[in-house]
Protein backbone atom coordinates (compact mmCIF):
# COMPACT_ATOMS: atom_id res chain seq x y z
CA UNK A 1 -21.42 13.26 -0.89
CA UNK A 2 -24.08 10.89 -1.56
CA UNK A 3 -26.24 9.16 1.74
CA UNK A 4 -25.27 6.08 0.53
CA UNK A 5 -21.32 6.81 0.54
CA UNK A 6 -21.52 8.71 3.68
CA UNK A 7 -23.08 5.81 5.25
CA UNK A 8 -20.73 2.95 3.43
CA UNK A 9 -17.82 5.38 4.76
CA UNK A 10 -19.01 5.62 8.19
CA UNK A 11 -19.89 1.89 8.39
CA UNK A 12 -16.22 1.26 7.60
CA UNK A 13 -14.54 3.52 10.11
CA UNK A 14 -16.58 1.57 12.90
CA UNK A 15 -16.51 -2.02 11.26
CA UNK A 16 -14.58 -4.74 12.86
CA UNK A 17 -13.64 -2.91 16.34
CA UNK A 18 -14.52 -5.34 19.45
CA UNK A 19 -17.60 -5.03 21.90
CA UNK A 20 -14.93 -4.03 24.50
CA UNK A 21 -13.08 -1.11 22.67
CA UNK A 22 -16.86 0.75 22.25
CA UNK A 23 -17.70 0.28 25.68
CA UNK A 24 -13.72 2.02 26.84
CA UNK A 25 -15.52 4.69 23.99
CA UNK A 26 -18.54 5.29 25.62
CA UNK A 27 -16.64 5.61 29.30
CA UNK A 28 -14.10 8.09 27.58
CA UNK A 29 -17.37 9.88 25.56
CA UNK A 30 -19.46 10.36 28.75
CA UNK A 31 -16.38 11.01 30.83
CA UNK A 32 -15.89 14.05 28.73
CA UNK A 33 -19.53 15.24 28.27
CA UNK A 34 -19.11 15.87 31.98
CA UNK A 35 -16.29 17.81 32.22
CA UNK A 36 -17.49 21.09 33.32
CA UNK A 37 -14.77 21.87 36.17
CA UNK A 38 -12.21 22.53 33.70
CA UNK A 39 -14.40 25.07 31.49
CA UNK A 40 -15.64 27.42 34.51
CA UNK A 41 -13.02 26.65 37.27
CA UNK A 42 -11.13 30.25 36.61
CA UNK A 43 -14.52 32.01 36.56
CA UNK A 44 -15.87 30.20 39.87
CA UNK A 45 -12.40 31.58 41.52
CA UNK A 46 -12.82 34.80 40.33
CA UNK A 47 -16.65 35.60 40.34
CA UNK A 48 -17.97 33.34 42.53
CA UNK A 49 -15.62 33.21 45.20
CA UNK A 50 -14.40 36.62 44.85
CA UNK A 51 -10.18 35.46 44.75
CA UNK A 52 -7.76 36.99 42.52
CA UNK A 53 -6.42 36.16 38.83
CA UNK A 54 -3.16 34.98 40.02
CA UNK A 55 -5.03 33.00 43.05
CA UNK A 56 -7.31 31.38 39.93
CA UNK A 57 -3.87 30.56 37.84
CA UNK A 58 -2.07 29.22 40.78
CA UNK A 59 -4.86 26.52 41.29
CA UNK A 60 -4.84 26.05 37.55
CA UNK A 61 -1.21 25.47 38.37
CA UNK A 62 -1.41 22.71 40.88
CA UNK A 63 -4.33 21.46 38.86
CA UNK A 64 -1.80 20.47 36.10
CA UNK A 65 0.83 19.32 38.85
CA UNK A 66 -1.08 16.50 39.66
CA UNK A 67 -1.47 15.37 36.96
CA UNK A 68 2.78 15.63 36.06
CA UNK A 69 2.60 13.45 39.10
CA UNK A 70 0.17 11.13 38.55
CA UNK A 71 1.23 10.14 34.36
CA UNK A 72 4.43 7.52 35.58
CA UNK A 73 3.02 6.09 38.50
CA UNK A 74 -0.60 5.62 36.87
CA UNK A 75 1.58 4.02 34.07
CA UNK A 76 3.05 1.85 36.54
CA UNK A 77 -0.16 0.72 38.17
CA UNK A 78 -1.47 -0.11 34.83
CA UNK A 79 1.16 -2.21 34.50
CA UNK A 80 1.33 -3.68 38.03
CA UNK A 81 -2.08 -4.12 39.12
CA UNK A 82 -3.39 -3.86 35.58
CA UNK A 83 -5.78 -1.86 33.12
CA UNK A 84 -9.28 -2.21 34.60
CA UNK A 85 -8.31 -1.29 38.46
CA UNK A 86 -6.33 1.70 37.19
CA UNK A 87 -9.19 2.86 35.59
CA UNK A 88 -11.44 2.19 38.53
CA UNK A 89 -8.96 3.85 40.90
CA UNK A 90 -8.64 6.50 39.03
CA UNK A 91 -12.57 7.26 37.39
CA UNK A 92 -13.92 6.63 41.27
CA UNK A 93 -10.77 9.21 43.18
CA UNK A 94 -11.82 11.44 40.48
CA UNK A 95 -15.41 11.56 41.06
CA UNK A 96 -14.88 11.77 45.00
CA UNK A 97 -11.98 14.88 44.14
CA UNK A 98 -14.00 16.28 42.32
CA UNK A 99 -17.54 16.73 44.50
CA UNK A 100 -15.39 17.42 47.60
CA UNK A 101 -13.64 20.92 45.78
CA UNK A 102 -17.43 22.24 44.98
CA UNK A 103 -18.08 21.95 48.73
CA UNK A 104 -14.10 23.74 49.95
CA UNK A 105 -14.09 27.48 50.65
CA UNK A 106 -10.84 28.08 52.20
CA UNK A 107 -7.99 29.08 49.53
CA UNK A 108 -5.90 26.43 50.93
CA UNK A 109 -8.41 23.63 51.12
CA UNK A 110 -9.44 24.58 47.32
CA UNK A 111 -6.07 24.51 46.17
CA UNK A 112 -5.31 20.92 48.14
CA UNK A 113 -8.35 19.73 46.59
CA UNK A 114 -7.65 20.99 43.02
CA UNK A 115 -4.15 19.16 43.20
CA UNK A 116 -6.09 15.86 43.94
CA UNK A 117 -8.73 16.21 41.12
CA UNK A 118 -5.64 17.14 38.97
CA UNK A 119 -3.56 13.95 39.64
CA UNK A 120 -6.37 12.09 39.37
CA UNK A 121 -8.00 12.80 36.26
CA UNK A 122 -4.77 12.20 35.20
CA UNK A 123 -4.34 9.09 36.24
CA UNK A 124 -6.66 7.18 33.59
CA UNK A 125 -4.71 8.37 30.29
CA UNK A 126 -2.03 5.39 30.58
CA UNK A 127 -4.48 2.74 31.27
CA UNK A 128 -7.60 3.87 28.42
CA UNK A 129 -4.59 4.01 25.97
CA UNK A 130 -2.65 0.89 26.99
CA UNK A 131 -6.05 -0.99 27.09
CA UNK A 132 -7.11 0.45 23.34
CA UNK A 133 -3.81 -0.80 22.45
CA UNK A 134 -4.65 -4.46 24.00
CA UNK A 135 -8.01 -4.78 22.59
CA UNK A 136 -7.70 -3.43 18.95
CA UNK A 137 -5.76 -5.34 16.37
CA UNK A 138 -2.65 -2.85 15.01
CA UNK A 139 -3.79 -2.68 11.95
CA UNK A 140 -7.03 -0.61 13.45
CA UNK A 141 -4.98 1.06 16.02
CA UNK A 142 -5.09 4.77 14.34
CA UNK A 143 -8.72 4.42 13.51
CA UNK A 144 -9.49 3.55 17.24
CA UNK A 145 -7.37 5.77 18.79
CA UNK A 146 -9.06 8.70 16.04
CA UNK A 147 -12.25 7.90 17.13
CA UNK A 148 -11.43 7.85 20.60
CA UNK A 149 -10.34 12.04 20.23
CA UNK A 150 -12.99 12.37 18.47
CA UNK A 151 -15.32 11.46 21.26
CA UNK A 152 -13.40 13.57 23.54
CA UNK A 153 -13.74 16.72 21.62
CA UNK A 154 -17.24 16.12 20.95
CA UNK A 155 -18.10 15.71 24.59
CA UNK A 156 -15.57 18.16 25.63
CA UNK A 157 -17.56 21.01 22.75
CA UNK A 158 -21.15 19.63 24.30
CA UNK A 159 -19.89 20.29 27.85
CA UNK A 160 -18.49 23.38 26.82
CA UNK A 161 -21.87 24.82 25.99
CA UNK A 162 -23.50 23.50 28.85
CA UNK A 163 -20.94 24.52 31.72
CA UNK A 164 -22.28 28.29 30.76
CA UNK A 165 -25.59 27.73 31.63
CA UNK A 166 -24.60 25.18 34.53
CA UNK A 167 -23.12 27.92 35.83
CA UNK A 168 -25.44 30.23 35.72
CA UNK A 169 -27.85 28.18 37.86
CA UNK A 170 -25.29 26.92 40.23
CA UNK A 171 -21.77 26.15 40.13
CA UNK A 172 -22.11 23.73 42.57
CA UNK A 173 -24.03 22.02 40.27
CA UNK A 174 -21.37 21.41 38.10
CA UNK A 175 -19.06 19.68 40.54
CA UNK A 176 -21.94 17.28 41.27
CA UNK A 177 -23.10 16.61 37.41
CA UNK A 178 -19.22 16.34 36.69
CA UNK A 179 -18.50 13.62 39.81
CA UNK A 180 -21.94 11.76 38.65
CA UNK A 181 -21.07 11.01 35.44
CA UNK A 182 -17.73 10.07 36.02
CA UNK A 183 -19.02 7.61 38.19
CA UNK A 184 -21.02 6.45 35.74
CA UNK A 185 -18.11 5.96 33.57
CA UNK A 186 -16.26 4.20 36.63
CA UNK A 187 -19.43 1.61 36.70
CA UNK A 188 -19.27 1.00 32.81
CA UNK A 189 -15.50 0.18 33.22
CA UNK A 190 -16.51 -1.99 36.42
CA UNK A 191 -19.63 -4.02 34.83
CA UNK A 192 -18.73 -3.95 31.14
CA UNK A 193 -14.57 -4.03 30.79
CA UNK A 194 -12.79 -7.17 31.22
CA UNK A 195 -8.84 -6.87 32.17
CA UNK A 196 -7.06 -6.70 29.17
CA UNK A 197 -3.41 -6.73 30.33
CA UNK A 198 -1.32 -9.70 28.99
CA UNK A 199 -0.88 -12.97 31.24
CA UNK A 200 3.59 -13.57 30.95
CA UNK A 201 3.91 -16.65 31.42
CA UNK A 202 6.39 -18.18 33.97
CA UNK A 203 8.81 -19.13 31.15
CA UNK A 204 8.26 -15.69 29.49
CA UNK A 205 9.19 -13.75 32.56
CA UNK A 206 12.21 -16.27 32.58
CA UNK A 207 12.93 -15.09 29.07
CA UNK A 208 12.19 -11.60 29.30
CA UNK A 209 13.53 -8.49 31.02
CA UNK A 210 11.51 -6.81 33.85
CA UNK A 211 9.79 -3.60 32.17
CA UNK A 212 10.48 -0.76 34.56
CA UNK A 213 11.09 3.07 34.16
CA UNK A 214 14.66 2.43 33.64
CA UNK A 215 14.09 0.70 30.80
CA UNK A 216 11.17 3.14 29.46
CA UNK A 217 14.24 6.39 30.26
CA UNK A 218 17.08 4.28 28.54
CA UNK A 219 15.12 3.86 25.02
CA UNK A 220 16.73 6.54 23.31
CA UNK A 221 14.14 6.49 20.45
CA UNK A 222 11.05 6.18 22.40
CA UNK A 223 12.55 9.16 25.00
CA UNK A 224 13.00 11.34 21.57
CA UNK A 225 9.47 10.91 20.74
CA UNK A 226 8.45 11.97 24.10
CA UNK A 227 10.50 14.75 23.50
CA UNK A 228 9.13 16.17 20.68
CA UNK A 229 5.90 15.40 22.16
CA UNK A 230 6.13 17.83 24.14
CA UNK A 231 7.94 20.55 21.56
CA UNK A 232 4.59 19.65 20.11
CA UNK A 233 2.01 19.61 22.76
CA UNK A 234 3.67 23.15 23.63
CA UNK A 235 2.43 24.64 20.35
CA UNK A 236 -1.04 23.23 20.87
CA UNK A 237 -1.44 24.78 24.34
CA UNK A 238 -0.96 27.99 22.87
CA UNK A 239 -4.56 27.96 21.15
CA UNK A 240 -5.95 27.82 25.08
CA UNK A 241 -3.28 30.29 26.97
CA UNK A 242 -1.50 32.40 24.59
CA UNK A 243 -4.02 32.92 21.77
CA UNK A 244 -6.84 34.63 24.48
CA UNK A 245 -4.37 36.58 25.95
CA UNK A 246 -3.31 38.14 22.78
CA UNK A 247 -6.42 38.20 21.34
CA UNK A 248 -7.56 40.21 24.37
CA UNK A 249 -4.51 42.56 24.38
CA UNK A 250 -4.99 43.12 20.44
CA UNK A 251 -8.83 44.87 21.44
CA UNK A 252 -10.90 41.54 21.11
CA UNK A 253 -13.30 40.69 23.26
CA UNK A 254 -13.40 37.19 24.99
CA UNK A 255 -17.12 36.72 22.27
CA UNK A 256 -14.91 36.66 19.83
CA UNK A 257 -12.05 34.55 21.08
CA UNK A 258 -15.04 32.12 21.81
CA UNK A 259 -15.98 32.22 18.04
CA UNK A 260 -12.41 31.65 16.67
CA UNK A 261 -11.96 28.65 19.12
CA UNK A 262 -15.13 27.15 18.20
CA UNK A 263 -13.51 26.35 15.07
CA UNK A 264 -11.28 24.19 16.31
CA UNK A 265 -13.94 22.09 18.37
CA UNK A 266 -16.24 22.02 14.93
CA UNK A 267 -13.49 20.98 13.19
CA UNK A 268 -12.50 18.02 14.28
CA UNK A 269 -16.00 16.48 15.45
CA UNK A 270 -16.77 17.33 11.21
CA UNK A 271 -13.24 16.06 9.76
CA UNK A 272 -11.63 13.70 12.67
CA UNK A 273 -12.98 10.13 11.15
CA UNK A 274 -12.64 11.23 7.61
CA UNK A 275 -9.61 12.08 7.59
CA UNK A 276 -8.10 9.35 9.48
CA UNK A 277 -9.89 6.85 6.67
CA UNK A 278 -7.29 9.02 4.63
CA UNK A 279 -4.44 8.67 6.65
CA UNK A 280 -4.50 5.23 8.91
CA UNK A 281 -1.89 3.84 6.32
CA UNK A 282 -0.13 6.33 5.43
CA UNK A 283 3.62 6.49 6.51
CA UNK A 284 3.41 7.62 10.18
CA UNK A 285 6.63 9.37 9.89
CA UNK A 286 5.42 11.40 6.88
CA UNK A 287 2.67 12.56 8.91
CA UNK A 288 4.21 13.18 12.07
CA UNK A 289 6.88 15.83 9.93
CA UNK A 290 4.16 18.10 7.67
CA UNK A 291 1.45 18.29 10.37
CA UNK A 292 4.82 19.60 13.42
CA UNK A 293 5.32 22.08 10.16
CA UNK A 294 1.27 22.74 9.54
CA UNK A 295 0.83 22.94 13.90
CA UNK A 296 3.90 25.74 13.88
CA UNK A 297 3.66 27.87 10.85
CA UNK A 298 -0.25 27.87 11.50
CA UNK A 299 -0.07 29.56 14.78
CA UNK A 300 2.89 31.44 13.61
CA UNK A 301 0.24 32.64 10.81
CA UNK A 302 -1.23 34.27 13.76
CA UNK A 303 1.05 37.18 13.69
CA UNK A 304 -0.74 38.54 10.94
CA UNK A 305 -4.31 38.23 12.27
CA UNK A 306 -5.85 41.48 12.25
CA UNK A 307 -9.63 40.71 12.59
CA UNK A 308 -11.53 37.55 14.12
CA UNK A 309 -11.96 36.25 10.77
CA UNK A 310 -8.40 35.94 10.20
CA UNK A 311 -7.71 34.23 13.29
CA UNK A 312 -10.64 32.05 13.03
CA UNK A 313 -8.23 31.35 9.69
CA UNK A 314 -5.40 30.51 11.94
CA UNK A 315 -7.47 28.15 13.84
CA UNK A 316 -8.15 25.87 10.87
CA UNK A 317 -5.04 25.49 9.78
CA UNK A 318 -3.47 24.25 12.94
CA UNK A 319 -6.20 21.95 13.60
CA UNK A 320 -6.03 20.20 10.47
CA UNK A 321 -2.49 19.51 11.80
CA UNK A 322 -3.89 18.53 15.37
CA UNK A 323 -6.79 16.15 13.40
CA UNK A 324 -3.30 14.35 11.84
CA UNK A 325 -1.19 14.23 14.87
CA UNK A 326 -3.12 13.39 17.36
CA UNK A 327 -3.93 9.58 16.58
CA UNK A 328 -0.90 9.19 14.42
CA UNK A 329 1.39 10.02 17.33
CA UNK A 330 -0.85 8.02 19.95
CA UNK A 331 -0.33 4.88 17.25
CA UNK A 332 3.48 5.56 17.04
CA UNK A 333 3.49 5.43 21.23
CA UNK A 334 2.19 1.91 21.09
CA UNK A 335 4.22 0.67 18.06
CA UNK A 336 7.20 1.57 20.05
CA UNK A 337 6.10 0.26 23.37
CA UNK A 338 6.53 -3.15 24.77
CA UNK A 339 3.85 -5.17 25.29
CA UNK A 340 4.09 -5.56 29.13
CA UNK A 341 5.62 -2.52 29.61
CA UNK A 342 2.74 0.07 27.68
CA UNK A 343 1.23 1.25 31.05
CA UNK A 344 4.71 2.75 31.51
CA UNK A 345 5.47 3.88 28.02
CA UNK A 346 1.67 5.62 27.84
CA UNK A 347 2.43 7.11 31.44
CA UNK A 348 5.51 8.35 30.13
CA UNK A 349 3.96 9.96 26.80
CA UNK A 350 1.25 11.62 28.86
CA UNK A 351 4.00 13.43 31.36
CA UNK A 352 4.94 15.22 28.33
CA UNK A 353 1.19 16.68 27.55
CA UNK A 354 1.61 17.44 31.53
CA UNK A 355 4.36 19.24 31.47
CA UNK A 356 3.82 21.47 28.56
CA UNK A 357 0.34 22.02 29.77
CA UNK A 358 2.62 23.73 32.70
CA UNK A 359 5.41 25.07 30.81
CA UNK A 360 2.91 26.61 28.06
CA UNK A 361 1.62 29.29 30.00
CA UNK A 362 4.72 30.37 31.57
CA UNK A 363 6.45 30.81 27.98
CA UNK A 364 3.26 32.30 26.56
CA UNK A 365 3.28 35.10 29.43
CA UNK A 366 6.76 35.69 29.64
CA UNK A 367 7.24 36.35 25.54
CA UNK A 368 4.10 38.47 25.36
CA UNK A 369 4.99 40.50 28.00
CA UNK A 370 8.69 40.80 27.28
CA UNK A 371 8.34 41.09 23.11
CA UNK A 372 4.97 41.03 22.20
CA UNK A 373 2.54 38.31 20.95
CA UNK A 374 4.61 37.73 17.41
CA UNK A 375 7.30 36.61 18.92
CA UNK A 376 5.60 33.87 20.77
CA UNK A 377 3.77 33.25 16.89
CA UNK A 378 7.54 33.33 15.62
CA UNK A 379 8.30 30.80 18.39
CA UNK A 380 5.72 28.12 17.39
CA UNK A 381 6.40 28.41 13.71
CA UNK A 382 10.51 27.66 14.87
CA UNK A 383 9.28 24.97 17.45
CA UNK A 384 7.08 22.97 14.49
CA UNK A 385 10.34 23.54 12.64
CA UNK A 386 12.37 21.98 14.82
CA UNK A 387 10.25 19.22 15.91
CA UNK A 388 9.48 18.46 12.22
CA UNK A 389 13.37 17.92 11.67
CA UNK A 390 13.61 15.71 14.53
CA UNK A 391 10.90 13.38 13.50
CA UNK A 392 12.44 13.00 10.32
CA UNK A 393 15.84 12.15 12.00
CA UNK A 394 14.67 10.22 14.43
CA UNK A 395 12.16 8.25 12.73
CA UNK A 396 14.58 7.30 9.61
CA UNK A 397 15.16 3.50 10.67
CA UNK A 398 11.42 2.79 10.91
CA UNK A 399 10.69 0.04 8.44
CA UNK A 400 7.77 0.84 6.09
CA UNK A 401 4.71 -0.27 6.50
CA UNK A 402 4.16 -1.03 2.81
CA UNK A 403 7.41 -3.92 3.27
CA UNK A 404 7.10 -4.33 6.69
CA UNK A 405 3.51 -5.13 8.37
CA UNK A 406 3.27 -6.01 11.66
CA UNK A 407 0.42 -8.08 10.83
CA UNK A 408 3.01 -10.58 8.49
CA UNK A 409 5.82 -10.76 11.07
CA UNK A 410 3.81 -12.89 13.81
CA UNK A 411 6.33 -14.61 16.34
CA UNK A 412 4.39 -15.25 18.92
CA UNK A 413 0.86 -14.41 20.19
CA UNK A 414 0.59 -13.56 23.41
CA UNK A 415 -2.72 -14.59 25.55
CA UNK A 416 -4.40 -12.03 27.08
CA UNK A 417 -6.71 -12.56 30.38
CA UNK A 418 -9.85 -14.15 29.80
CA UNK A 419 -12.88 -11.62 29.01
CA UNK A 420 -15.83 -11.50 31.07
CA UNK A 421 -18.87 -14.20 29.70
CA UNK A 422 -20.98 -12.84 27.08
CA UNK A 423 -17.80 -10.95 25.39
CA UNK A 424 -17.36 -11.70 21.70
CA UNK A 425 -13.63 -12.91 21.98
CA UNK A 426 -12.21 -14.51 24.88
CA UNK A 427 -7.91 -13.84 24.20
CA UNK A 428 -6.65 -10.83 21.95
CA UNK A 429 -3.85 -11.92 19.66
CA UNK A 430 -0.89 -9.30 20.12
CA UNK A 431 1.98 -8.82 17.49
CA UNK A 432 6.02 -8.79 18.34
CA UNK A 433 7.01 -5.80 17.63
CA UNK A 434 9.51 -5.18 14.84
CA UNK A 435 13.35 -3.91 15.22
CA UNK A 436 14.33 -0.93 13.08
CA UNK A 437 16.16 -3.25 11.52
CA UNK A 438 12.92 -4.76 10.15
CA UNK A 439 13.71 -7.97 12.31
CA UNK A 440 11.39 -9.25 14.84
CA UNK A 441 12.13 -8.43 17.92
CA UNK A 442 11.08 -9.70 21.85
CA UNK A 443 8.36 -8.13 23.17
CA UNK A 444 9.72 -6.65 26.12
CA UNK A 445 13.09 -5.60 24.79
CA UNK A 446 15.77 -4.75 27.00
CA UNK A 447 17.18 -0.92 26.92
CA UNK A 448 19.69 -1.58 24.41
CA UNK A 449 17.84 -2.13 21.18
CA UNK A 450 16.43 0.59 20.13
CA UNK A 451 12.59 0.21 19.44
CA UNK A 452 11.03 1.03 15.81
């Protein structure tokens, strides 16, 4: 590609995003440049301290717990007490969590602690996406929300590399680095992020339902998404628990697991934002049904892996489904949501990333032990399946966007708190959302009507 169309295309996947959503970018981007707990935690357990695999998998465990815990009532503080304290809450516990379990020795203690640092690292999910969704105009929604994974893989793949040699210096070290910068990120959400969540007026709370979890469990639609959120979110795991385990039982050594999982990271920090300039109007149900089928059938391509080449193979193919999925679901998530109600429909969406992250190794385990590692391959290719039928079904009464924009279908703009001084736009103009009946609808809909 030329310099001058690689530079006209990346000039026009950042163009026309506000000050606010690059500063949320940076917070998320240094957030995950610092997250070296995650990569070494099993090997501090085990090396360092000296404790057992199944000790090191039981924090893991709890780890994940908290944050199944923390998704709904983080999405419920982001809609209570709003976007900006969430965040603050939840960047500044984190920090605190996480420099108190370098300094715990006792099993018990370390476990505790990992539980804490679990539910709240969690806890900021519901409010970064609810305030994306606040702050970018919908039309721009799957562009910021692709750029937004993309900064977390590319810190996540720079942290990666580091937490090695981190680790061999001190892992102490890493706790501290790790709780530093995500107190940095807690000051750049404190001095640079105004409170995005909408102001209801006293005659639209008069008008309007109350948003609570009721409401998010009763929305048939939205609760299937969630659903096969998590059929889907359970095939992704599988690249971090069940492809090293049967990589390992098939002769490899962990080098070489490390090589075919690099592709993944490489991947998307290379293809994320072009793709997405392929994809942001595409039909979101479209792409939510081929890349379930890419995600299943390319692990399930796994069973036939016979050298690191081959699974490196593997690897791309399911993360060109992950590098579709990823912001197109995220976008879908907000589409559906109500405005006052996202913190609970984003808290709601993240419990199901929580829960697979637990259920995920327990079904890996179990089938690889029990029938071998192509059966749990066989699994993910019927999973995709099944998940790629159920977004066609459930997705049928979306309106298109080509006849339906939500950009054309303006009932009412809704004013959003005022910005701090110096920001380049003081209210954010939010959209009504649309019925599947391609009628607009109230913004925070009661249970009944099913959401598009």
């Amino acid at each position: 590609m030329p310099i001058t169309a690689m530079r006209r295309a990346v000039r026009e996947s950042v163009s026309g995003l506000p000050r606010a959503f690059w500063w949320l970018w940076t917070s998320t981007l240094v957030n995950r440049l610092g997250a070296f707990v995650a990569t070494f935690m099993a090997l501090y357990l085990t090396l360092e301290r000296g404790y057992s695999a199944s000790y090191a998998g039981l924090v893991a465990a709890l780890h994940g717990l908290g944050g199944v815990v923390s998704s709904l009532g983080a999405g419920v503080m982001t809609d209570r007490l709003g976007r900006r304290p969430t965040l603050l809450v939840a960047q500044a516990s984190t920090a605190l969590s996480v420099a108190l379990l370098g300094f715990m020795e006792h099993p018990v203690a370390i476990a505790g602690v990992a539980f804490l640092v679990g539910m709240a690292s969690n806890a900021s999910r519901p409010a970064v996406q609810a305030m994306m969704a606040d702050i970018v105009r919908p039309e721009d929604r799957v562009r910021a929300f692709s750029l937004n994974y993309w900064a977390i893989n590319l810190g996540f793949a720079i942290s990666s590399a580091g937490a090695g040699f981190i680790a061999s210096y001190s892992y102490l070290a890493g706790f501290l680095i790790e709780a530093a910068m995500t107190m940095v990120c807690a000051i750049v959400v404190f001095v640079k992020l105004p409170e995005s969540r909408p102001v209801r007026t006293a005659l639209e709370k008069d008008a309007e339902p109350a948003v609570g979890l009721g409401t998010v469990l009763r929305d048939g639609r939205f609760m299937g998404v969630v659903g096969l959120s998590f059929l889907v979110a359970l095939i992704f795991q599988q690249g971090s628990v069940g492809l090293p385990v049967a990589m390992g039982e098939a002769g490899f050594t962990p080098a070489d697991y490390g090589l075919a999982i690099a592709v993944n990271g490489v991947l998307i920090v290379a293809l994320q934002i072009p793709v997405t300039r392929f994809i942001e109007h595409r039909d979101p149900r479209r792409l939510l049904v081929i890349s379930s089928l890419v995600a299943g059938y390319g692990f399930g391509l796994t069973a036939f892996a016979g050298s690191v080449g081959v699974f490196a193979l593997t690897v791309c193919v399911w993360t060109l489904a992950e590098i579709v999925n990823a912001p197109t679901q995220t976008g879908l998530v907000v589409r559906l949501s109500p405005l006052h109600g996202r913190g609970r429909y984003q808290g709601m969406y993240t419990l199901s990333w929580s829960v697979a992250a637990l259920v995920a190794p327990l079904m890996s385990g179990f089938m690889i032990d029990r029938f071998g590692a192509e059966w749990l391959w066989g699994a993910c290719a019927v999973i995709g399946t099944g998940a790629a039928l159920g977004y066609w079904v459930l997705m049928r009464g979306l309106p298109d966007d080509s006849t339906v924009s939500e950009g054309s279908e303006v009932a009412e703009v809704a004013e959003v708190a005022e910005v701090s001084e110096g920001s380049e736009v003081s209210t954010v103009p939010e959209i009504a959302e649309v019925s599947p009946a391609g009628t607009v609808a109230p913004r925070a809909d009661s249970a009944g009507a099913p959401r598009p």
